[in-house]
Each structure stands twice: as structure tokens, then as C-alpha cells.
PDB file of N, CA and C in Angstrom:
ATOM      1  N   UNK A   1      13.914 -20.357 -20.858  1.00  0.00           N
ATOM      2  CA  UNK A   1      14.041 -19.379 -19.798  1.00  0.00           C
ATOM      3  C   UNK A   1      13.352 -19.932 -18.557  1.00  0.00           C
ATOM      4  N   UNK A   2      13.976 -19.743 -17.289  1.00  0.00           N
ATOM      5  CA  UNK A   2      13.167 -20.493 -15.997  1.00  0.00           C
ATOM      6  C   UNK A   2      12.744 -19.068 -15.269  1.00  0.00           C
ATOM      7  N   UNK A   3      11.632 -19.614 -15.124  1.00  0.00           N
ATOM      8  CA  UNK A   3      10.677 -18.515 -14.136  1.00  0.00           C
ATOM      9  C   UNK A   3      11.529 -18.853 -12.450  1.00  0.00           C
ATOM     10  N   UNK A   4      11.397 -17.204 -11.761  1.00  0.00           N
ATOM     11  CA  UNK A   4      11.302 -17.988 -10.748  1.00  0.00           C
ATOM     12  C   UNK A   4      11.020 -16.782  -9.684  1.00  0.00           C
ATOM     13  N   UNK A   5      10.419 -17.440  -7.877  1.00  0.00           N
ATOM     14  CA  UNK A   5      10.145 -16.302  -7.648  1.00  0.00           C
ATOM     15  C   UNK A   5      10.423 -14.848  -6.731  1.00  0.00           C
ATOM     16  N   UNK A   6       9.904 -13.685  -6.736  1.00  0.00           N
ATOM     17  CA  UNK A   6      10.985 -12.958  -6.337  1.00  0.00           C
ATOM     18  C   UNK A   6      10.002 -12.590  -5.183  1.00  0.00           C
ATOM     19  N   UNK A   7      10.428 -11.703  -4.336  1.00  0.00           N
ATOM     20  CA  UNK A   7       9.993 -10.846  -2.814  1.00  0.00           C
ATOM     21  C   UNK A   7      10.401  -9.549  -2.801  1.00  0.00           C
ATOM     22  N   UNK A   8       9.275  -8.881  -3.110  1.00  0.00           N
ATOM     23  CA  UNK A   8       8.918  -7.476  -2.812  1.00  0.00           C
ATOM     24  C   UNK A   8       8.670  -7.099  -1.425  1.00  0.00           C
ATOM     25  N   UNK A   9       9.108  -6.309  -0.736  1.00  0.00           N
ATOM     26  CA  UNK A   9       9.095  -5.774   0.442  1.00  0.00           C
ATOM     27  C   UNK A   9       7.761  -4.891   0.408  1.00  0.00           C
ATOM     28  N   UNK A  10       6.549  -4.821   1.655  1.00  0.00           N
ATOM     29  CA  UNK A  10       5.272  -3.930   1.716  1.00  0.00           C
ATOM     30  C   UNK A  10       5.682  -3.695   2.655  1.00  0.00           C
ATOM     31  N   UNK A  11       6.277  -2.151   2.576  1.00  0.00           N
ATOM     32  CA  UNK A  11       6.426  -1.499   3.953  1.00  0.00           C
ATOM     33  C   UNK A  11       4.866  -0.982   4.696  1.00  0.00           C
ATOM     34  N   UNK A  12       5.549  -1.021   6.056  1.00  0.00           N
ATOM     35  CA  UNK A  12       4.054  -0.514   6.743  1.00  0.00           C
ATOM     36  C   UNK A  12       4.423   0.831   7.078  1.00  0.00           C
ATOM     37  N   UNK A  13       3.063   0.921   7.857  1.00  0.00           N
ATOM     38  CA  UNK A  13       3.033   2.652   8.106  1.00  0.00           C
ATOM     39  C   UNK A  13       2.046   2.828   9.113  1.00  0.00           C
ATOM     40  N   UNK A  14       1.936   3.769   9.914  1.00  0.00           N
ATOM     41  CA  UNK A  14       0.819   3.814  11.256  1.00  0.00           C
ATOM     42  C   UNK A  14      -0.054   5.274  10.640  1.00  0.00           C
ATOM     43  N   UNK A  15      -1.256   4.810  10.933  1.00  0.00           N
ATOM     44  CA  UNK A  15      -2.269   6.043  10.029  1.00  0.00           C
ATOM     45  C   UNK A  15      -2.440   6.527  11.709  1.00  0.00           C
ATOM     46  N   UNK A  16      -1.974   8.127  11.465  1.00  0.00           N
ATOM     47  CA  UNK A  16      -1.915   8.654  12.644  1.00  0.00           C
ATOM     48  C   UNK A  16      -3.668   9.298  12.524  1.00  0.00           C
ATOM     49  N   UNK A  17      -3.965  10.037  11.466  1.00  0.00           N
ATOM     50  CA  UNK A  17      -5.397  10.501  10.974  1.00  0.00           C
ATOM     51  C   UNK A  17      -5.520  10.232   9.877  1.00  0.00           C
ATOM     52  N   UNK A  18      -6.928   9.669   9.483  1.00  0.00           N
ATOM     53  CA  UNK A  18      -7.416   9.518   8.708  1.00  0.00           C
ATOM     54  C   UNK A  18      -9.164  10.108   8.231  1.00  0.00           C
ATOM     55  N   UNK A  19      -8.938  11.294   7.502  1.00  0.00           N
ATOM     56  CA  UNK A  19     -10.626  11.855   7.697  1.00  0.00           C
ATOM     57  C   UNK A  19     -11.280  12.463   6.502  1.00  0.00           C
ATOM     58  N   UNK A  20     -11.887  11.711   5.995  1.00  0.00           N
ATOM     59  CA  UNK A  20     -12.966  11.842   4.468  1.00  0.00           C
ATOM     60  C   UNK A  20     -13.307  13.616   4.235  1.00  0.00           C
ATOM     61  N   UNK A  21     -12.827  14.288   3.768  1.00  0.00           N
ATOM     62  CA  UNK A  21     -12.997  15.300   3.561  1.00  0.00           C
ATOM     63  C   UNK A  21     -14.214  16.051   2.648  1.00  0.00           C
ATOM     64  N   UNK A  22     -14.451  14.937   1.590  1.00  0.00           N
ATOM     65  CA  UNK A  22     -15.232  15.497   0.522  1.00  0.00           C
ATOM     66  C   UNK A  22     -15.442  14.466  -0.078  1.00  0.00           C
ATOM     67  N   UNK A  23     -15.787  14.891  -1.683  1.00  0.00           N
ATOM     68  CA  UNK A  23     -16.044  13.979  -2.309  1.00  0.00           C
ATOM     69  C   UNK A  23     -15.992  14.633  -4.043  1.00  0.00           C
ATOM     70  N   UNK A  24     -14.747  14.523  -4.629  1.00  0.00           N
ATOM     71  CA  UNK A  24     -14.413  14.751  -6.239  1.00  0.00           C
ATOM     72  C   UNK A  24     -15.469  14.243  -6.998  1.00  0.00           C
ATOM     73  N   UNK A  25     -15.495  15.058  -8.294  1.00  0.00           N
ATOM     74  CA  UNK A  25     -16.798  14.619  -9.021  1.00  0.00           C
ATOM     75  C   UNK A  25     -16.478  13.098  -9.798  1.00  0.00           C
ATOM     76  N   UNK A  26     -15.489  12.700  -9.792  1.00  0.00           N
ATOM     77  CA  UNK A  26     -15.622  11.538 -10.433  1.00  0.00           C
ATOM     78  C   UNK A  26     -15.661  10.391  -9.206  1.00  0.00           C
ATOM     79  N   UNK A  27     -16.184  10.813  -8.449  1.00  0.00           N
ATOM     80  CA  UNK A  27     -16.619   9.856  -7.148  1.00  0.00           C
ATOM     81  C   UNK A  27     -15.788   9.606  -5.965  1.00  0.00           C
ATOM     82  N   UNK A  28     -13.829   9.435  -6.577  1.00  0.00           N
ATOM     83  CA  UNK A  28     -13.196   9.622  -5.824  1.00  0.00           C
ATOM     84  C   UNK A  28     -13.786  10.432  -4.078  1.00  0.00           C
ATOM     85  N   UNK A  29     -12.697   9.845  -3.203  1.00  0.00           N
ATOM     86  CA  UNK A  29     -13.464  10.691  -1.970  1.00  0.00           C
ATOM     87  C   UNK A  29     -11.950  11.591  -1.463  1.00  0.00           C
ATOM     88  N   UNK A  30     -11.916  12.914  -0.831  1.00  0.00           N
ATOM     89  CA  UNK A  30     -11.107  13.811  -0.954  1.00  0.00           C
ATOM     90  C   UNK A  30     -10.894  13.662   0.696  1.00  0.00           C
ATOM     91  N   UNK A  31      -8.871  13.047   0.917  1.00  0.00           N
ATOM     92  CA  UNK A  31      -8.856  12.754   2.536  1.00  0.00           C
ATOM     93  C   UNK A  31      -7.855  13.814   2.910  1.00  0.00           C
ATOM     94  N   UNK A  32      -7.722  13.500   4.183  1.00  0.00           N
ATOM     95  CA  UNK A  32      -6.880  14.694   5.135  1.00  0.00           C
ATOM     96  C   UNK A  32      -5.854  13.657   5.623  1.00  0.00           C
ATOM     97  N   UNK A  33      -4.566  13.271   5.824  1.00  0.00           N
ATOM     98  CA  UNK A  33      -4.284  12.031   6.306  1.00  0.00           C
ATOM     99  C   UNK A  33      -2.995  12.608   6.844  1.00  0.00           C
ATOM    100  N   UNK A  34      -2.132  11.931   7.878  1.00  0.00           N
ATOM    101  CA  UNK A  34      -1.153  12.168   8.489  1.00  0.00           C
ATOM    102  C   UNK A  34      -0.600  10.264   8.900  1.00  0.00           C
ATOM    103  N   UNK A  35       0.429  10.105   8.645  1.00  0.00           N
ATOM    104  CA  UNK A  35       1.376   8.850   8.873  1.00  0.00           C
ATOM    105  C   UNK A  35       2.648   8.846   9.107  1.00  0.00           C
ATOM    106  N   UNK A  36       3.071   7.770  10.167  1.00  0.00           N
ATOM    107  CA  UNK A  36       4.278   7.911  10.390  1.00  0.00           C
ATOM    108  C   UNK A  36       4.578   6.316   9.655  1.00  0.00           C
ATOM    109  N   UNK A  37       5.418   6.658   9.136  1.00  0.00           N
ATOM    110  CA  UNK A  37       6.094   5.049   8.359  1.00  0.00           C
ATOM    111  C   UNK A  37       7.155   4.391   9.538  1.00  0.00           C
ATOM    112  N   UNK A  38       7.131   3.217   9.610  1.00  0.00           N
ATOM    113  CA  UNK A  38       7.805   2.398  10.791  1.00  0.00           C
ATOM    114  C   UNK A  38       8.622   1.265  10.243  1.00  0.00           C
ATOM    115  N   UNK A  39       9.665   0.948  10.578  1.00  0.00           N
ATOM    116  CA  UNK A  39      10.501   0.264  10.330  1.00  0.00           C
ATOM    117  C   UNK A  39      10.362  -1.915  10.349  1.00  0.00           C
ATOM    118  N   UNK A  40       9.222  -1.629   9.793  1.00  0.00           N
ATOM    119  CA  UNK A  40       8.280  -2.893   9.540  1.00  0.00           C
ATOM    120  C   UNK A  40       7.517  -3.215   8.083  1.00  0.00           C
ATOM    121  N   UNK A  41       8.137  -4.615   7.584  1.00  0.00           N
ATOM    122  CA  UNK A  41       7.214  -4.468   6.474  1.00  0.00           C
ATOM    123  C   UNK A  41       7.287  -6.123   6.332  1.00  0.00           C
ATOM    124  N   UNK A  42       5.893  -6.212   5.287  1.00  0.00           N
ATOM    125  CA  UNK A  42       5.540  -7.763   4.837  1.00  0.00           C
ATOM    126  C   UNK A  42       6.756  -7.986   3.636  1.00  0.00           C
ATOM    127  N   UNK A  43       6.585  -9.043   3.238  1.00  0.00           N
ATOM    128  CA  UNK A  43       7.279  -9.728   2.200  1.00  0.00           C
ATOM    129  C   UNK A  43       6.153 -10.091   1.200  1.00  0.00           C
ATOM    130  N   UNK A  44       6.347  -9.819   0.284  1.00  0.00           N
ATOM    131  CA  UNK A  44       5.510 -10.488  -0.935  1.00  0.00           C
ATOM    132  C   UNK A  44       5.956 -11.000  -2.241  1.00  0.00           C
ATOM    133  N   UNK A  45       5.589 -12.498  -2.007  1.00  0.00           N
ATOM    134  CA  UNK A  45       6.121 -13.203  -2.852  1.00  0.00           C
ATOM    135  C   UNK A  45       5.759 -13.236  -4.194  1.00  0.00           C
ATOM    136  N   UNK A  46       6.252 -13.368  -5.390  1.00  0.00           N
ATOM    137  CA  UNK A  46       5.328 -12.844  -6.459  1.00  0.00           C
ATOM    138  C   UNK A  46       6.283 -13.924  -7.536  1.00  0.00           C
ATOM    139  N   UNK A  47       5.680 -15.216  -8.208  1.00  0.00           N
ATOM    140  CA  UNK A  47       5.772 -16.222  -8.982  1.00  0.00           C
ATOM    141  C   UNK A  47       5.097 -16.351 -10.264  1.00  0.00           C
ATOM    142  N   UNK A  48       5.460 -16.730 -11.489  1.00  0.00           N
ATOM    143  CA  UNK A  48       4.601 -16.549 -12.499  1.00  0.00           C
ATOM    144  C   UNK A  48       3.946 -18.292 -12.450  1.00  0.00           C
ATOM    145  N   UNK A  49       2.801 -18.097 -12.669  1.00  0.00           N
ATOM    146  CA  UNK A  49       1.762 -19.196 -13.135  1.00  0.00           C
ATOM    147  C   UNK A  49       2.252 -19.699 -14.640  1.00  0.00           C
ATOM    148  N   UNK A  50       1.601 -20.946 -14.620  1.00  0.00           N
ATOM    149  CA  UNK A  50       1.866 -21.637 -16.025  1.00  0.00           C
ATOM    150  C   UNK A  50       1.434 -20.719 -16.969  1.00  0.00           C
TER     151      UNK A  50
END
């Protein structure tokens, strides 16, 4: 079987707000957030190792 490698698309996004609200008991932190997603994204290449 031949490995070989592929490209996943990381869409972006513009953090319109971003604001720490709290804090859940398992440490997690509790946010308020607003984003607009934009018609831009990375490529990520992803290959298997020996």
C-alpha cells in the first residue's frame, strides 16, 4: 500500500469579540464570543511518517 499526502483546508475566521466570562469547575474558562468566518483559509498538509 503507498502512503501519500493529502491537504486539509483551515478555514479562517475574524474574532469579532472575544471575552473570558468565568471559569467551569473543571478549570475550563467560560467565553462570550462573536465571529464572522471569511472566505480565506490555510492548507494543511498531512503525510504519514515511516
Amino acid at each position: 500500500m503507498s502512503a501519500r499526502a493529502e491537504a486539509w483546508p483551515a478555514p479562517a475566521k475574524l474574532n469579532l469579540l472575544l471575552h473570558v466570562v468565568g471559569r467551569r469547575a473543571d478549570g475550563y474558562h467560560l467565553l462570550q464570543t462573536a465571529f464572522q468566518l471569511v472566505d480565506l483559509c490555510d492548507r494543511l498538509w498531512i503525510e504519514p511518517t515511516r
